[in-house]
N, C-alpha and C. Protein backbone atom coordinates (compact mmCIF):
# COMPACT_ATOMS: atom_id res chain seq x y z
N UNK A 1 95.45 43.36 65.18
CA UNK A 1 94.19 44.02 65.49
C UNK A 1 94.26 45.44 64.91
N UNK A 2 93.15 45.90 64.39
CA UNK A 2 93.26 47.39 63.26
C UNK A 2 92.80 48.14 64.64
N UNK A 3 92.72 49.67 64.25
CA UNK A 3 92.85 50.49 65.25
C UNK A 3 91.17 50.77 65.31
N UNK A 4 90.50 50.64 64.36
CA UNK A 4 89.20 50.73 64.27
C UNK A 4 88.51 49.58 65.31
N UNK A 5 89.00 48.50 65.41
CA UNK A 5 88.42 47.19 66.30
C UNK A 5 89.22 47.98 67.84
N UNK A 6 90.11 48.61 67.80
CA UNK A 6 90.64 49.08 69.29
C UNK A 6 89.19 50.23 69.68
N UNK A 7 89.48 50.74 68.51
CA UNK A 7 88.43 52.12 69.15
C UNK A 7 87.18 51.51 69.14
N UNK A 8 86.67 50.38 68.60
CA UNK A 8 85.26 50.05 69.09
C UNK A 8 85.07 49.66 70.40
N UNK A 9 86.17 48.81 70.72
CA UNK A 9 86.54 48.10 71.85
C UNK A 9 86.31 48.97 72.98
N UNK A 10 87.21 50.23 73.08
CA UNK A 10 87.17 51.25 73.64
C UNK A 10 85.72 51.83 73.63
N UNK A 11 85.09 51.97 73.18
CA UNK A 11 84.18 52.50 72.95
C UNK A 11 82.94 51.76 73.45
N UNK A 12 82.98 50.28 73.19
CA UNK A 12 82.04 49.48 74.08
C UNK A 12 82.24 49.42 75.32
N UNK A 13 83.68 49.25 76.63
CA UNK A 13 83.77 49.12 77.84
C UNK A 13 83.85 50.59 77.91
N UNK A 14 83.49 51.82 77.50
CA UNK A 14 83.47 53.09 77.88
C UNK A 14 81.72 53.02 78.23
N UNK A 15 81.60 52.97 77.78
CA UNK A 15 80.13 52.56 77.78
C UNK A 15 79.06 52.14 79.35
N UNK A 16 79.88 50.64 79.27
CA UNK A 16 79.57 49.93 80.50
C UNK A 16 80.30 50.31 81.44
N UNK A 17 81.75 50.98 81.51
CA UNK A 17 81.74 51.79 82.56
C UNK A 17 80.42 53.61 83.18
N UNK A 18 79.92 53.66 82.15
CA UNK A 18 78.77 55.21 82.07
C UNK A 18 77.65 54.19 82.56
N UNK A 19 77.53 53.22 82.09
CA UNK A 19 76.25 52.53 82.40
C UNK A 19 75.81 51.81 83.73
N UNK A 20 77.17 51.67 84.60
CA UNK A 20 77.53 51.24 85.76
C UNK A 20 76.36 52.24 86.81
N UNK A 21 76.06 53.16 87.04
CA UNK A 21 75.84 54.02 87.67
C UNK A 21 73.82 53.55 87.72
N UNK A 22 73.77 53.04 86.83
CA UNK A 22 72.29 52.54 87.15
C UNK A 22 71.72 51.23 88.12
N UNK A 23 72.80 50.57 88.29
CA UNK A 23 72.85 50.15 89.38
C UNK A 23 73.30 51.07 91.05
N UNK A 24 73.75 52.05 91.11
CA UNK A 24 73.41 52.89 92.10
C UNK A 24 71.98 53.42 92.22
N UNK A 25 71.48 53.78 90.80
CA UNK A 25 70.63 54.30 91.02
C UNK A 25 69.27 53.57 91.42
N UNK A 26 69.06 52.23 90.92
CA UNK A 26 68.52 51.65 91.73
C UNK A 26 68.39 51.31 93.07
N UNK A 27 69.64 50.68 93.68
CA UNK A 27 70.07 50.82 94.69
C UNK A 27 69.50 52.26 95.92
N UNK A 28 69.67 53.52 95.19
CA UNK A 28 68.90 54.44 96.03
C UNK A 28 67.24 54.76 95.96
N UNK A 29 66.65 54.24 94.66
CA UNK A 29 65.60 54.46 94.95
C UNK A 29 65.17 53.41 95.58
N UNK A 30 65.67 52.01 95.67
CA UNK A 30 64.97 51.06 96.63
C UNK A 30 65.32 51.50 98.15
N UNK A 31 66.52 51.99 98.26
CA UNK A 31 66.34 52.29 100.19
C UNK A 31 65.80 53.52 100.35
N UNK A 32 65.49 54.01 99.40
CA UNK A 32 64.85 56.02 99.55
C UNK A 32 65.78 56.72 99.86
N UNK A 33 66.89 56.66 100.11
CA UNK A 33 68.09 58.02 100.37
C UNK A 33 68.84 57.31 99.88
N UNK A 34 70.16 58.83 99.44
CA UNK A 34 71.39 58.63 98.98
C UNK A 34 72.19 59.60 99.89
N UNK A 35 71.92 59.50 100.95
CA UNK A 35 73.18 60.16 101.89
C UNK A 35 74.46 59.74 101.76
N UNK A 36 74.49 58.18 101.31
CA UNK A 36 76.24 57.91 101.72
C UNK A 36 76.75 57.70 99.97
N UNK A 37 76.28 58.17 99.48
CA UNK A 37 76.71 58.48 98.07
C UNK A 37 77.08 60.11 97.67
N UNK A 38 78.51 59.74 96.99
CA UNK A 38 78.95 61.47 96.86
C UNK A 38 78.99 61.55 95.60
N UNK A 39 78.12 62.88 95.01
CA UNK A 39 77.63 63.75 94.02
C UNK A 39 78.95 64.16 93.88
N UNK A 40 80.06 64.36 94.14
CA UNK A 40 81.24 64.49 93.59
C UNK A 40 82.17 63.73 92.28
N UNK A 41 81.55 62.40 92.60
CA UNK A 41 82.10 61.95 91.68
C UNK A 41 81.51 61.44 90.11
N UNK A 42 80.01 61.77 90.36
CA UNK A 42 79.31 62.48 88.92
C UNK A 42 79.62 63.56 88.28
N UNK A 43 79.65 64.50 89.26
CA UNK A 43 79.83 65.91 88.70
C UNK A 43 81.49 66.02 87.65
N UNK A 44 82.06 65.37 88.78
CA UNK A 44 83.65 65.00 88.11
C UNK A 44 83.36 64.17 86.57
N UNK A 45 82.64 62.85 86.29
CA UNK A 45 82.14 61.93 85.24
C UNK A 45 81.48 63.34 84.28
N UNK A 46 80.20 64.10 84.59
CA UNK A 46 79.66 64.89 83.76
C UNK A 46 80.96 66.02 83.26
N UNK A 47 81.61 66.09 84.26
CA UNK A 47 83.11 67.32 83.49
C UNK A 47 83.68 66.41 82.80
N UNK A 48 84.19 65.56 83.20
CA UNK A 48 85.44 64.88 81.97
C UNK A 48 84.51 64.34 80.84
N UNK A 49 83.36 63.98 80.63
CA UNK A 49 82.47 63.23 79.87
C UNK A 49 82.34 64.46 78.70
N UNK A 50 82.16 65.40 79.25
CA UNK A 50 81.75 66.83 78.58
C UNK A 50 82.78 67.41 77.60
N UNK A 51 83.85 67.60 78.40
CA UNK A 51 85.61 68.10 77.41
C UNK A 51 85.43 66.80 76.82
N UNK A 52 85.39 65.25 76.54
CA UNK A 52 85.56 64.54 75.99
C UNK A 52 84.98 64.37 74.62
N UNK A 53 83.82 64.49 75.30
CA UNK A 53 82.48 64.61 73.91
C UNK A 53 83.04 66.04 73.16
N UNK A 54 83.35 67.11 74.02
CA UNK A 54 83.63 68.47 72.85
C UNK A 54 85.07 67.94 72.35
N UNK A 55 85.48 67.46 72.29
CA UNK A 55 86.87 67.12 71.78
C UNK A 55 86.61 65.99 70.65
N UNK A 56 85.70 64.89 70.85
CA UNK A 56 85.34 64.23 70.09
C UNK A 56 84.59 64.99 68.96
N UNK A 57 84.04 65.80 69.19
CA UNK A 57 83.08 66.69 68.06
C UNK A 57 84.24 67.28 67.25
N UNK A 58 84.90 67.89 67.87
CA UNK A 58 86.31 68.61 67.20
C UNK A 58 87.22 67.80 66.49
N UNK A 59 87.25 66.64 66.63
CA UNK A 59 88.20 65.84 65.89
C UNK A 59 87.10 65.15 64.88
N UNK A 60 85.77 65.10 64.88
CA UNK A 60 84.91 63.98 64.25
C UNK A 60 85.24 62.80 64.47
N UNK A 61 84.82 62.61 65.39
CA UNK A 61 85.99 61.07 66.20
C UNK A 61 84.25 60.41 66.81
N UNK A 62 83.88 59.18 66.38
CA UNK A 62 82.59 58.62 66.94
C UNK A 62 82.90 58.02 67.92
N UNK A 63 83.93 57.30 67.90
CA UNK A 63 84.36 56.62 69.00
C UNK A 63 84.62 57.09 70.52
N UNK A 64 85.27 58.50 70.10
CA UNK A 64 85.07 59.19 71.27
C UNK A 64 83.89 60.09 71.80
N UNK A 65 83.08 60.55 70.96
CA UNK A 65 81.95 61.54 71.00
C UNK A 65 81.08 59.97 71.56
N UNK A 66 80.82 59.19 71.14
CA UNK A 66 79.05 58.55 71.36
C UNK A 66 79.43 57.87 72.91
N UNK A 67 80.06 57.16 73.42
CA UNK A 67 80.04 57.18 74.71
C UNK A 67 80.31 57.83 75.71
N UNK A 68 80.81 59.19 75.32
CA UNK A 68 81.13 60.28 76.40
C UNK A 68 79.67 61.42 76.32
N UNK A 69 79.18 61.35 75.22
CA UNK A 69 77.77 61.83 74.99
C UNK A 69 76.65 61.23 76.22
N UNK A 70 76.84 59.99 75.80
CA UNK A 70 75.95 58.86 76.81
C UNK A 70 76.28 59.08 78.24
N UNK A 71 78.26 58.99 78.73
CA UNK A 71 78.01 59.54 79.95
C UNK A 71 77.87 60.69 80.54
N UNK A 72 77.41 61.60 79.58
CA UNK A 72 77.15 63.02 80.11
C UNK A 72 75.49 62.81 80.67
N UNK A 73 74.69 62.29 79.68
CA UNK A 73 73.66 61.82 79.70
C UNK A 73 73.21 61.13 81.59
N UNK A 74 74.02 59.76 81.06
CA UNK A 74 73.91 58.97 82.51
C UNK A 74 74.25 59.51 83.70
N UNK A 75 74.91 60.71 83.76
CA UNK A 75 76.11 61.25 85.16
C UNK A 75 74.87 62.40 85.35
N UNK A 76 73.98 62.97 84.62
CA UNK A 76 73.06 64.01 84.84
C UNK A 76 71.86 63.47 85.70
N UNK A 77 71.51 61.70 85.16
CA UNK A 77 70.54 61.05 85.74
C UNK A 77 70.75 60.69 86.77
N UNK A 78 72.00 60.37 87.31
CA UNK A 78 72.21 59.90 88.59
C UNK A 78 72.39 61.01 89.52
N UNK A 79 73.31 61.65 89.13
CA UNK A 79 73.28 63.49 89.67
C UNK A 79 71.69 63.97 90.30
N UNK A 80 70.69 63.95 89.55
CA UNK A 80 69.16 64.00 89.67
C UNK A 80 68.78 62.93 90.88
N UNK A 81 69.36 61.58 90.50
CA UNK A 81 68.36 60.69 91.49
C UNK A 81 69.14 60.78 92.68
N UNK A 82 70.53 61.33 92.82
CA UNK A 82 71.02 61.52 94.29
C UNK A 82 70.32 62.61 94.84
N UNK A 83 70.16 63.72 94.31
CA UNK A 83 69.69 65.05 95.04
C UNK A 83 68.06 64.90 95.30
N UNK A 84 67.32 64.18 94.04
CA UNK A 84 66.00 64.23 94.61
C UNK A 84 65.77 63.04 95.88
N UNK A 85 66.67 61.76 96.35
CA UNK A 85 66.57 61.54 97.32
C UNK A 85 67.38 61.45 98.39
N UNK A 86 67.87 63.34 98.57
CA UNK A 86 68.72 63.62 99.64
C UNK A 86 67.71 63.69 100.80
């Protein structure tokens, strides 16, 4: 297996792990609150997502920049739909 099929690889279940979070977010807008959900562990996803993506920019690395881009993206939306239905 070439290292290019690893880093896609990587790069596709990086993905669907960032993409996971839209099923929470459904989840809260169908019961109307997110009390028992902790904004901690977005904020944590939007930090490591963030050094990841700037590190990916710094190396010119796609593999690492386009799904850590995305979960900076996704961790901001869910971040949003917890607080607007605190």
């Amino acid at each position: 297996m070439s290292i290019e099929t690893v880093g896609l690889m990587a790069s596709f279940f990086a993905l669907v792990m960032f993409i996971s979070p839209i099923a929470q977010i459904q989840s809260i807008r169908k019961i109307g609150k997110s009390d028992e959900v902790s904004p901690m562990m977005y904020l944590a996803m939007i930090v490591n997502c963030t050094l990841w993506t700037i590190y990916g920019v710094g190396i010119s690395n796609w593999y690492i920049l386009t799904p850590n881009a995305m979960g900076i993206v996704l961790g901001i939306l869910t971040l949003a739909v917890i607080f607007r239905y605190r």
